[in-house]
Protein backbone atom coordinates (compact mmCIF):
# COMPACT_ATOMS: atom_id res chain seq x y z
CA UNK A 1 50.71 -68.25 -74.97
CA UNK A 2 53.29 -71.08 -74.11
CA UNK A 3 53.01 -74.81 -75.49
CA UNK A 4 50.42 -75.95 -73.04
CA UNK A 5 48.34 -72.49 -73.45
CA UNK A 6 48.17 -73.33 -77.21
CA UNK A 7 47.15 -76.52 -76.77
CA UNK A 8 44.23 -76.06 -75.07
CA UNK A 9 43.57 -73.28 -77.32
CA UNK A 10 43.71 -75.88 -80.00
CA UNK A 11 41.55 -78.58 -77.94
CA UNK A 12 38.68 -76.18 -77.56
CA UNK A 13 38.23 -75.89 -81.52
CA UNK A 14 38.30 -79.17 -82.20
CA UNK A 15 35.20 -79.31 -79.50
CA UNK A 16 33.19 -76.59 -81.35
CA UNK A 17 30.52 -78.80 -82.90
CA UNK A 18 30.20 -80.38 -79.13
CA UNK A 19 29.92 -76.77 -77.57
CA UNK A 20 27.31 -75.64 -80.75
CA UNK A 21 25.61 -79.24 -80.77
CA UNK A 22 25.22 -79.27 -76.22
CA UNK A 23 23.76 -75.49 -76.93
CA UNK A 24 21.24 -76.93 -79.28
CA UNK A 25 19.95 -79.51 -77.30
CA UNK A 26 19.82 -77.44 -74.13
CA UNK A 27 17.65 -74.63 -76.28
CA UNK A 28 15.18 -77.62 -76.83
CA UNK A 29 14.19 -78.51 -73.51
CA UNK A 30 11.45 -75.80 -72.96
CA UNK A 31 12.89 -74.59 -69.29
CA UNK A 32 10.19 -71.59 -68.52
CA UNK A 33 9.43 -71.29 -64.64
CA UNK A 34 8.15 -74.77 -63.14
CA UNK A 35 9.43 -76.40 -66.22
CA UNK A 36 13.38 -76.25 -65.72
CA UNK A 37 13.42 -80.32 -65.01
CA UNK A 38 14.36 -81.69 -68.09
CA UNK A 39 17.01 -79.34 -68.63
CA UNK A 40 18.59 -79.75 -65.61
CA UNK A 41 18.30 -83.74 -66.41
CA UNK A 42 20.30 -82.97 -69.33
CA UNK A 43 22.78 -80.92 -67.69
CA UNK A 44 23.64 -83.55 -65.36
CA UNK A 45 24.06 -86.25 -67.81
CA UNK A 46 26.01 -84.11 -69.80
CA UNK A 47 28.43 -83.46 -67.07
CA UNK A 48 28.25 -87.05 -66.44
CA UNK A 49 29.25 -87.95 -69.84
CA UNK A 50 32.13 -85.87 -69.47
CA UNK A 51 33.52 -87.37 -66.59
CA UNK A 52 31.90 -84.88 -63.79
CA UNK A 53 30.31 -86.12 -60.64
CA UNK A 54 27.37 -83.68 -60.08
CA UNK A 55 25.01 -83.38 -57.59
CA UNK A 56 21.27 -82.05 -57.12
CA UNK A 57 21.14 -79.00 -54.84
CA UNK A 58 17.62 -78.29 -54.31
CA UNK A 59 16.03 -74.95 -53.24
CA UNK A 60 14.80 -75.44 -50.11
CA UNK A 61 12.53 -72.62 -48.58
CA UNK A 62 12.80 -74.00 -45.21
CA UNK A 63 16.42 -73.41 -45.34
CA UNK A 64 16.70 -70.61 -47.20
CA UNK A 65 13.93 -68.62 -45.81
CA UNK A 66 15.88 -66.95 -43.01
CA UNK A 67 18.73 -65.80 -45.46
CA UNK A 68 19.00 -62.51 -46.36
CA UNK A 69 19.07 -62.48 -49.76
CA UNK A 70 16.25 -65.39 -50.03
CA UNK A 71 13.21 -63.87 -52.32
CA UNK A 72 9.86 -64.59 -51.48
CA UNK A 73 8.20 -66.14 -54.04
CA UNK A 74 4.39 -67.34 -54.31
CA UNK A 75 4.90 -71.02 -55.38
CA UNK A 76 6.29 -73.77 -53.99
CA UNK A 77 9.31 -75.45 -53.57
CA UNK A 78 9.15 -78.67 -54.48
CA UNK A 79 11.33 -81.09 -56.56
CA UNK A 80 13.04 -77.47 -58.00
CA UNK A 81 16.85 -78.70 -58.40
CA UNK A 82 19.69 -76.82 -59.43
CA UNK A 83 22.83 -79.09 -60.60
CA UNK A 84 26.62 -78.70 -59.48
CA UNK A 85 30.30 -80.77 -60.21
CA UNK A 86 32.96 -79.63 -58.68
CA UNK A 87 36.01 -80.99 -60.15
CA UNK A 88 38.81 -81.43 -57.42
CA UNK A 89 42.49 -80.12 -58.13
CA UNK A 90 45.23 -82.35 -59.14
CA UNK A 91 48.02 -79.72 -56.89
CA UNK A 92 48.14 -77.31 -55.16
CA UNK A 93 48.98 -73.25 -55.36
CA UNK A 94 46.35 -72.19 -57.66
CA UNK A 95 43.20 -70.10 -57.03
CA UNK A 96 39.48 -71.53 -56.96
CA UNK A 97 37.19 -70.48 -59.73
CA UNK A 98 32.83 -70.87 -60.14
CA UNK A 99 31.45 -70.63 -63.61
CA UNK A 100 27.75 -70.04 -62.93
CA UNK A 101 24.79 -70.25 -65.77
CA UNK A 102 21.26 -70.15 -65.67
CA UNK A 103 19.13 -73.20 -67.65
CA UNK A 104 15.43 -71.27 -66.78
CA UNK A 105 14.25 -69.26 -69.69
CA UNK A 106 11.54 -66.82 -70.40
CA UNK A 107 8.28 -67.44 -72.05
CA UNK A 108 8.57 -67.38 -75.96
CA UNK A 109 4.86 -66.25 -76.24
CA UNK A 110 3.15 -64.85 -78.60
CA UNK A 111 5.52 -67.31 -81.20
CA UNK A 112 3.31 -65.17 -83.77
CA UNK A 113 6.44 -62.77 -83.39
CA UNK A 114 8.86 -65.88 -83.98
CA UNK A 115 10.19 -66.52 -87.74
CA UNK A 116 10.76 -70.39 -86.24
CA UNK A 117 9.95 -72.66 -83.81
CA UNK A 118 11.80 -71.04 -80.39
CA UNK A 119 12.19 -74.77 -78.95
CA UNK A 120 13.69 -75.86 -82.31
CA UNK A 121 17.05 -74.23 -83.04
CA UNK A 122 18.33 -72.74 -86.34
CA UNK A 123 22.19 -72.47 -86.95
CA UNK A 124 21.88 -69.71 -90.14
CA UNK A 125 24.93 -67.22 -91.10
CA UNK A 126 27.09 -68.11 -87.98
CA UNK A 127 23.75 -67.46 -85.09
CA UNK A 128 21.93 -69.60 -83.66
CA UNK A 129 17.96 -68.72 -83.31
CA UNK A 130 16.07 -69.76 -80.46
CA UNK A 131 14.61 -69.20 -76.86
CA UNK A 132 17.75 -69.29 -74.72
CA UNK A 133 20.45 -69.45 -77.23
CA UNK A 134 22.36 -66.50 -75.77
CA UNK A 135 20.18 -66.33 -72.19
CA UNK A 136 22.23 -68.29 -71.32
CA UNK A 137 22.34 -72.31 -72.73
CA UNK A 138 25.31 -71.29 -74.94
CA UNK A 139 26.92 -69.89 -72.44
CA UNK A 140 26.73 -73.20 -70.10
CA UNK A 141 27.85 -75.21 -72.50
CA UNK A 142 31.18 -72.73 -73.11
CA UNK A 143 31.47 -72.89 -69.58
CA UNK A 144 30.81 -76.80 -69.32
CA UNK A 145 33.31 -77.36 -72.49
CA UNK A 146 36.04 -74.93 -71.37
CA UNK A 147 36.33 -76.85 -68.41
CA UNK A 148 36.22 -80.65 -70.21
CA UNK A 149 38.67 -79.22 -72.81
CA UNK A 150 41.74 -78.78 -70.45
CA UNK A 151 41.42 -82.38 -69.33
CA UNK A 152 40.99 -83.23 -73.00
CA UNK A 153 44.11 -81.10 -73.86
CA UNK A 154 45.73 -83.29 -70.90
CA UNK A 155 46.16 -81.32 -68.28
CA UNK A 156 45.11 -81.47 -64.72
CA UNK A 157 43.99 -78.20 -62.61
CA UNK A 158 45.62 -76.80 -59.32
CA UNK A 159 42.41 -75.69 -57.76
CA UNK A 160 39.04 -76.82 -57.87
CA UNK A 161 36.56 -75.69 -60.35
CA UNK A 162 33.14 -75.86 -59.80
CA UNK A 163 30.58 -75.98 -62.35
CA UNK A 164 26.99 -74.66 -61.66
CA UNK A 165 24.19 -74.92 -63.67
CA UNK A 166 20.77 -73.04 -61.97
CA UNK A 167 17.52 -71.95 -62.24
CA UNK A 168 15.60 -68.71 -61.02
CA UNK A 169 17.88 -66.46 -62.45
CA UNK A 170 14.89 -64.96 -64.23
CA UNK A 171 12.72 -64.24 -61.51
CA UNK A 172 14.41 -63.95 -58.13
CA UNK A 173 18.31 -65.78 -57.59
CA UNK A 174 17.10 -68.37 -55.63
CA UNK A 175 19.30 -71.07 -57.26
CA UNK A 176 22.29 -69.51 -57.15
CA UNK A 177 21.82 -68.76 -53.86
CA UNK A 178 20.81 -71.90 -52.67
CA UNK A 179 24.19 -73.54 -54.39
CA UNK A 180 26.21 -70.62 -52.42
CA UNK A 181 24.44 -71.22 -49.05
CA UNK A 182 24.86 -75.01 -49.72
CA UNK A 183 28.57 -74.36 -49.97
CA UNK A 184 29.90 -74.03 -53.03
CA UNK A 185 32.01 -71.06 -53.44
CA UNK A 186 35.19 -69.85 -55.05
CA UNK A 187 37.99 -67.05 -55.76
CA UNK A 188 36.69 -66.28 -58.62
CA UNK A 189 32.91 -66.48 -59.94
CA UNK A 190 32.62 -65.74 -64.06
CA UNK A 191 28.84 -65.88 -65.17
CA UNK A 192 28.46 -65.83 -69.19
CA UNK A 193 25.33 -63.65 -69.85
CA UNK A 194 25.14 -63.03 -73.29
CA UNK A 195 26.83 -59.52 -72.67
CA UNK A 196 29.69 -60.11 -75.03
CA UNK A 197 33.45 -59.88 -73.89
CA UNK A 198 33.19 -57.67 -71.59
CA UNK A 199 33.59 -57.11 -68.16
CA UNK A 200 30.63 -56.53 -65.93
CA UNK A 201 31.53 -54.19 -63.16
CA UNK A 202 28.14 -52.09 -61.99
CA UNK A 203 24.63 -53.00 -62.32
CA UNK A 204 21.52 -52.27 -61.24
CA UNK A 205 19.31 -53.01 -58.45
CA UNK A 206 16.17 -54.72 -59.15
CA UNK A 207 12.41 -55.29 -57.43
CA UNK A 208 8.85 -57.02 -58.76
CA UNK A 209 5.77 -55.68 -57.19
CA UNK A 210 2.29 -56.60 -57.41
CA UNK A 211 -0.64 -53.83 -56.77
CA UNK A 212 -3.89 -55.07 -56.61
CA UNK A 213 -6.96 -52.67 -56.37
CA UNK A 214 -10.48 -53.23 -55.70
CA UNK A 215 -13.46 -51.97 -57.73
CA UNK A 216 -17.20 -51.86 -56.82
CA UNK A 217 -19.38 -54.07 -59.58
CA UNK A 218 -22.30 -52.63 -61.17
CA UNK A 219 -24.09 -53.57 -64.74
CA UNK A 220 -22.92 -50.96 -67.32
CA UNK A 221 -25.99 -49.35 -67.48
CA UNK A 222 -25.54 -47.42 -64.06
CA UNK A 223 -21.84 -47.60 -64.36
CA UNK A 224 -21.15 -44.11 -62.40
CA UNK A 225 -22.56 -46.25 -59.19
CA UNK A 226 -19.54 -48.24 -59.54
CA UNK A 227 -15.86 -47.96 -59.28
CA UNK A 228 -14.06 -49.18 -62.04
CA UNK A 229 -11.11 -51.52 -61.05
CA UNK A 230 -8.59 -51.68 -63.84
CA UNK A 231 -9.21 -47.79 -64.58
CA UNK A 232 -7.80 -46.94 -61.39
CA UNK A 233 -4.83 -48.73 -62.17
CA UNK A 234 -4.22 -46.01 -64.34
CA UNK A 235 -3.22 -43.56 -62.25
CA UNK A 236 -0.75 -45.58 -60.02
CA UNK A 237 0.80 -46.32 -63.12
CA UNK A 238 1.47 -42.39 -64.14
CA UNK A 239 2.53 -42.02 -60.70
CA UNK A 240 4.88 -44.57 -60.85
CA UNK A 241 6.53 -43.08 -63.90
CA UNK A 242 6.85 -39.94 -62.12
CA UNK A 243 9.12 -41.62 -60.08
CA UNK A 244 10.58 -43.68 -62.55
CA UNK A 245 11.56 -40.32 -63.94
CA UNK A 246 12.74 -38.95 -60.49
CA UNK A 247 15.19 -41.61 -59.92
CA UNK A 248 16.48 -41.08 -63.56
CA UNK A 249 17.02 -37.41 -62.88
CA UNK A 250 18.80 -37.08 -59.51
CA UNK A 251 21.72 -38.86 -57.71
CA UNK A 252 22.72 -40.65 -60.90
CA UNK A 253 26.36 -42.43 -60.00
CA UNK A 254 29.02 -41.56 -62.42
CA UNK A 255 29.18 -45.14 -64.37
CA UNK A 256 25.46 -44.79 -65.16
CA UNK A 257 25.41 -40.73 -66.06
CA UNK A 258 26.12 -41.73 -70.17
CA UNK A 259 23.20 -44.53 -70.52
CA UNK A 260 20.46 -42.24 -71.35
CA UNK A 261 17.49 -43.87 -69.18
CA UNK A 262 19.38 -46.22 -66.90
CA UNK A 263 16.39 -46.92 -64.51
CA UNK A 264 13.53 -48.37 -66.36
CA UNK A 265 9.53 -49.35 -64.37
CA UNK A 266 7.85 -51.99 -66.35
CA UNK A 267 4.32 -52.93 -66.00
CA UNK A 268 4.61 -56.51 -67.02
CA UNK A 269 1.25 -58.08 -66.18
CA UNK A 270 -2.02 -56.68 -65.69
CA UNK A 271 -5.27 -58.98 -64.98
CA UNK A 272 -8.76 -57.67 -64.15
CA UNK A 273 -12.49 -57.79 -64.35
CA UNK A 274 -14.81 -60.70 -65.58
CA UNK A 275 -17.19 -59.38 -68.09
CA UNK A 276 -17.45 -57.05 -70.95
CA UNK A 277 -21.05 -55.63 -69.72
CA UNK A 278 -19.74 -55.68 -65.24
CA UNK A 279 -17.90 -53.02 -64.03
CA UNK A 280 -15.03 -54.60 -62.47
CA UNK A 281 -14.46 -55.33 -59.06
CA UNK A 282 -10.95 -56.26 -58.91
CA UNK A 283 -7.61 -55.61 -60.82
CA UNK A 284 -4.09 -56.24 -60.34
CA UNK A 285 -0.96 -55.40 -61.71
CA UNK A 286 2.72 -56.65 -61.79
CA UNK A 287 5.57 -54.38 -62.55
CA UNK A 288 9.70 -54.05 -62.39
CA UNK A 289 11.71 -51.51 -61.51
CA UNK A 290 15.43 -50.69 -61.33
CA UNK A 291 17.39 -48.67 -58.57
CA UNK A 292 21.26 -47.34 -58.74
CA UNK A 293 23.53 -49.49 -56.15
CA UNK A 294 23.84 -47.74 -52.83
CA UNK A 295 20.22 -47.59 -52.91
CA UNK A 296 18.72 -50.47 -50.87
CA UNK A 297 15.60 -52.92 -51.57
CA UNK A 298 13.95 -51.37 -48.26
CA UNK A 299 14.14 -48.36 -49.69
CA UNK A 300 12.76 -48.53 -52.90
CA UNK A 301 9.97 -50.47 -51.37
CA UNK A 302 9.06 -47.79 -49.37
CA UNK A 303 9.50 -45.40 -51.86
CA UNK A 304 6.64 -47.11 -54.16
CA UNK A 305 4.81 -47.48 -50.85
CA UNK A 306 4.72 -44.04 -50.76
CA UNK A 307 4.07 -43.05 -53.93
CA UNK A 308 1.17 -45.51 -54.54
CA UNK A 309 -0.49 -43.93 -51.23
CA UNK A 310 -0.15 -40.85 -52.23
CA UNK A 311 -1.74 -40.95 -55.20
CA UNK A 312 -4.88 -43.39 -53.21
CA UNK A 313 -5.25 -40.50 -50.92
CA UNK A 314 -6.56 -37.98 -53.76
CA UNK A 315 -9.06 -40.56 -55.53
CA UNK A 316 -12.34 -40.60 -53.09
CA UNK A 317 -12.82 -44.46 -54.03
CA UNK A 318 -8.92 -45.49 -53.45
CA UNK A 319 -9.02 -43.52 -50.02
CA UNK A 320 -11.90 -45.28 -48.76
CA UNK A 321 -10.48 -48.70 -50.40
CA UNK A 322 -6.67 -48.54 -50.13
CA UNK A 323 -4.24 -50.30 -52.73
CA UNK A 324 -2.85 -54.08 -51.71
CA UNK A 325 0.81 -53.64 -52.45
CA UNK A 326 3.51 -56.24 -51.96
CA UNK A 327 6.67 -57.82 -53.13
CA UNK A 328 7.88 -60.87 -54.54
CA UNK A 329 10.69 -62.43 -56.79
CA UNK A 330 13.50 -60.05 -57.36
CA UNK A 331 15.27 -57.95 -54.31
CA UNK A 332 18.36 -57.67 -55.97
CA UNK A 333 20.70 -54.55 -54.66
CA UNK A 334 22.71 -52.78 -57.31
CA UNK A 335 26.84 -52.99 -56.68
CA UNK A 336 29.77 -51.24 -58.37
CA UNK A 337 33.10 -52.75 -57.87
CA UNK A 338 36.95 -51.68 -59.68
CA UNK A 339 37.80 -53.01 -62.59
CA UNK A 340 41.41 -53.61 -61.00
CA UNK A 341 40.70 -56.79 -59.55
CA UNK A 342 43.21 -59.84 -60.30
CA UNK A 343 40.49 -62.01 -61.48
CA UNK A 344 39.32 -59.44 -64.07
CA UNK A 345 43.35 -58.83 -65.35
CA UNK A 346 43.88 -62.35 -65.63
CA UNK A 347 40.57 -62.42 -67.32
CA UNK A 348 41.40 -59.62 -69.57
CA UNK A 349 44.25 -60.52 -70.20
CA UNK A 350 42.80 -64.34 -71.74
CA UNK A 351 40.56 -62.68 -74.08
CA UNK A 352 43.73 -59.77 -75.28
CA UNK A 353 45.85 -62.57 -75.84
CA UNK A 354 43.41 -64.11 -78.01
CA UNK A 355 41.81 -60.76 -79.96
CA UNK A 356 44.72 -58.24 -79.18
CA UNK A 357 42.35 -56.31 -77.69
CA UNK A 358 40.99 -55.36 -74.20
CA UNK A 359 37.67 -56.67 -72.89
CA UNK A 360 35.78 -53.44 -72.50
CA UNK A 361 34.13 -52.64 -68.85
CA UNK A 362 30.13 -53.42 -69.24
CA UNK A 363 27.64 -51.01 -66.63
CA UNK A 364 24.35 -53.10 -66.58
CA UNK A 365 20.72 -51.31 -67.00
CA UNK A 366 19.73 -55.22 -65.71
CA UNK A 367 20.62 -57.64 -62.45
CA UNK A 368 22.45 -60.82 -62.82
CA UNK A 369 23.23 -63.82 -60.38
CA UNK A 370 26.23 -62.18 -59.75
CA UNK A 371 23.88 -60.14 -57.21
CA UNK A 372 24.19 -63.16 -54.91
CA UNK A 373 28.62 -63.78 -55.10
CA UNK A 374 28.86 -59.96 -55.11
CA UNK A 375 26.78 -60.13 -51.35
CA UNK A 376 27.40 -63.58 -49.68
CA UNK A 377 30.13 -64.90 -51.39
CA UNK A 378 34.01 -64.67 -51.32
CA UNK A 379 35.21 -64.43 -54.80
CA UNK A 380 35.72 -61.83 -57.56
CA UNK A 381 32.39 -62.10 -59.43
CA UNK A 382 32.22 -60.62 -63.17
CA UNK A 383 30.49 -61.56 -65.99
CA UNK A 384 31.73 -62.14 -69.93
CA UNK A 385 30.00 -64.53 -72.24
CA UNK A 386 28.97 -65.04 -75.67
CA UNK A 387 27.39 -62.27 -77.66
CA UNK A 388 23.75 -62.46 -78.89
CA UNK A 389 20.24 -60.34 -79.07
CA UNK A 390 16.54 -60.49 -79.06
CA UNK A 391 17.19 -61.54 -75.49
CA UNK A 392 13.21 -62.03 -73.64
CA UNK A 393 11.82 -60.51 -77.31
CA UNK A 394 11.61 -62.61 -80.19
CA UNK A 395 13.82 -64.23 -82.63
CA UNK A 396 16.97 -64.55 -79.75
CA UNK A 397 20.36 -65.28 -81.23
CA UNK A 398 23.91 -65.84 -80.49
CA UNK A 399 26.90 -65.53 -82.60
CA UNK A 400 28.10 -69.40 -82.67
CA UNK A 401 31.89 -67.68 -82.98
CA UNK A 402 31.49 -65.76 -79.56
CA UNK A 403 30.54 -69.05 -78.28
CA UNK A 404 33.87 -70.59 -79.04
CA UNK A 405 35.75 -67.27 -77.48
CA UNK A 406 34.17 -67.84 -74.58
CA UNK A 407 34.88 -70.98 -73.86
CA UNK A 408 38.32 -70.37 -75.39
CA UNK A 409 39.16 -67.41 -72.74
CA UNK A 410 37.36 -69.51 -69.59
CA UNK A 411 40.12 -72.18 -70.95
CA UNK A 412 42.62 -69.76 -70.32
CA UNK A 413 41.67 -68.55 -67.50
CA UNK A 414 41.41 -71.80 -65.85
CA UNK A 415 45.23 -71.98 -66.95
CA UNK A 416 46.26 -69.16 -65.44
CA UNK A 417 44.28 -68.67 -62.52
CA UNK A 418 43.68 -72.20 -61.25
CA UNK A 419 47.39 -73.08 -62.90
CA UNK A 420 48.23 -76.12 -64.69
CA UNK A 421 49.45 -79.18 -63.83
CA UNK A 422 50.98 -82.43 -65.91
């Protein structure tokens, strides 16, 4: 590192308690789906306070809708706002860069499983505990402070950097896509899911589904009249393993061929009947599953199509009273891309400096917003952020140190890739 370099270095640890103390109070704003308001409220004043000029970008169905990577989703759009700054360069000659981090977080429920309060954060033996700590608040505010700390260090920038703070990420992309079809773009795209140091160069594809299956109500008493709802659920749900199991088995690409059980099905909701003594009439179920990149959404659609039907056609009730099946939320494609790509040396090259070690090369079991850069943007799109656990389960942490190294190697990079000015 040169003067300047060290500098920085320097500026972003005298910020720590601002980058630890921003994390905490994003964690407390309780951003599940339809409730991300107040912590995009705080983002923006927080890049106000800094000197930022954001701006609201909203989701807008009637704009997206005719996008190809737009997921349908069944609620509405209304008064859902991502938040964006783009701070302009001071020169010219460098390269653009787009950090990118999601504020939406997933239900903490049942808190029975928590040790604390999820909404209340505890800093104990270097982690912090709480819903969102490491997916992803702390990784906006490394993000958010890596950017304040070169202008704090006293440098300008010769490129723009935009800084986007979103929601969706948990569900479907929407926000991030909505910021990339509202313009806002760059060279380079770093997202800091709490995925360590590393750098993100395959993952998965990913799809939600919803099956819903009609019963025929009878009291208990002549219950073999009837055609019990939720129990044929049952078999859709073996049959869908089957193929969980299929895709696990054959054409595995060579990055995924050492994670044991790479594609994963999840059956994340299921809602029926209406009374203990009624045989129910109608049952429904919501499930998740992966697919290797090359594979597209279309496909695996019609591939649970398929298998759903087939398994109708050999029940006399299902035959007679066929499956609903459709999709919503995530239709995210899978993509692989090298690891020789300048923004991921430079990268690398930023954290080696600082641990004299490479950033190892992450393949994700999981889809990121990345999906959305990697398809309709123009940038180099990776991912490397803080390191944490518990992530969607209970008790979620992040090491507060991996924190600071990630906002310490987006400092860097914004040296070296954007380039400095005086």
């Amino acid at each position: 590192m040169d003067k300047s370099e060290k500098k920085i270095i320097q500026t972003v640890e005298s910020l720590g308690d601002d980058i630890i103390d921003f994390t905490c109070r994003l964690v407390k704003e309780p951003s599940t789906l339809g409730n991300e308001a107040s912590a995009v409220e705080l983002m923006k004043d927080e890049l106000e306070k800094l000197s930022f000029l954001p701006v609201m970008v909203p989701i807008d169905s009637s704009v997206l809708s005719g996008h190809p990577g737009f997921a349908e989703v069944p609620w509405k759009y209304e008064h859902k706002n991502n938040v964006v700054a783009v701070r302009p360069p001071d020169g010219t000659g460098g390269k653009s860069v787009l950090f990118n981090g999601h504020l939406d977080v997933v239900d903490p429920e049942p808190v029975s499983f928590w040790n604390t309060d999820p909404y209340n954060p505890v800093v104990q033996n270097g982690r912090i505990y709480a819903r969102g700590a490491a997916d992803m608040k702390s990784g906006v505010a490394a993000m958010t402070y890596a950017v304040h700390a070169v202008e704090r260090a006293g440098f300008g920038l010769q490129a723009p950097v935009t800084l986007e703070a979103v929601i969706e990420e948990e569900c479907c992309g929407n926000g991030a896509l909505a910021c990339l079809a509202a313009g806002y773009d760059a060279d380079a795209v770093l997202i800091p899911e709490p995925l360590g140091p590393t750098i993100l160069t395959h993952q998965l594809g990913v799809l939600w589904f919803k099956v819903v299956v009609g019963g025929k109500p009878v009291h208990v008493m002549q219950a073999p009249a009837g055609a019990n709802a939720i129990e044929k659920i049952f078999p859709i749900v073996q049959a869908l393993r089957k193929l969980e199991s299929e895709l696990n088995a054959s054409d595995v690409p060579q990055a995924f061929q050492n994670i044991p059980h790479p594609i994963n099905l999840n059956i994340g909701i299921i809602n029926g009947g209406n009374w203990p003594s009624t045989v129910p009439a109608k049952a429904e179920m919501h499930g998740r599953l992966s697919y290797f990149p090359g594979i597209s959404y279309q496909t695996m659609q019609q591939r649970i199509v398929e298998t759903i039907k087939s398994t109708a056609s050999v029940d006399a009730w299902l035959s007679e009273n066929p499956p609903s099946i459709s999709f919503y939320g995530f239709r995210s494609d899978g993509h692989s891309v090298s690891r020789d790509m300048p923004a991921f040396d430079t990268l690398n090259n930023c954290h080696k400096i600082l641990t004299g070690q490479d950033a190892e090369e992450y393949i994700s079991t999981a889809t990121t917003d990345l999906r959305a850069f990697h398809f309709f943007g123009k940038g180099q799109c990776t991912c490397f952020g803080p390191t944490g656990a518990n992530l969607h389960g209970a008790n979620e942490w992040v090491d507060i140190q991996s924190i600071i190294h990630t906002a310490k190697t987006y400092a860097l990079f914004l040296s070296r890739w954007c380039g400095l000015s005086e």
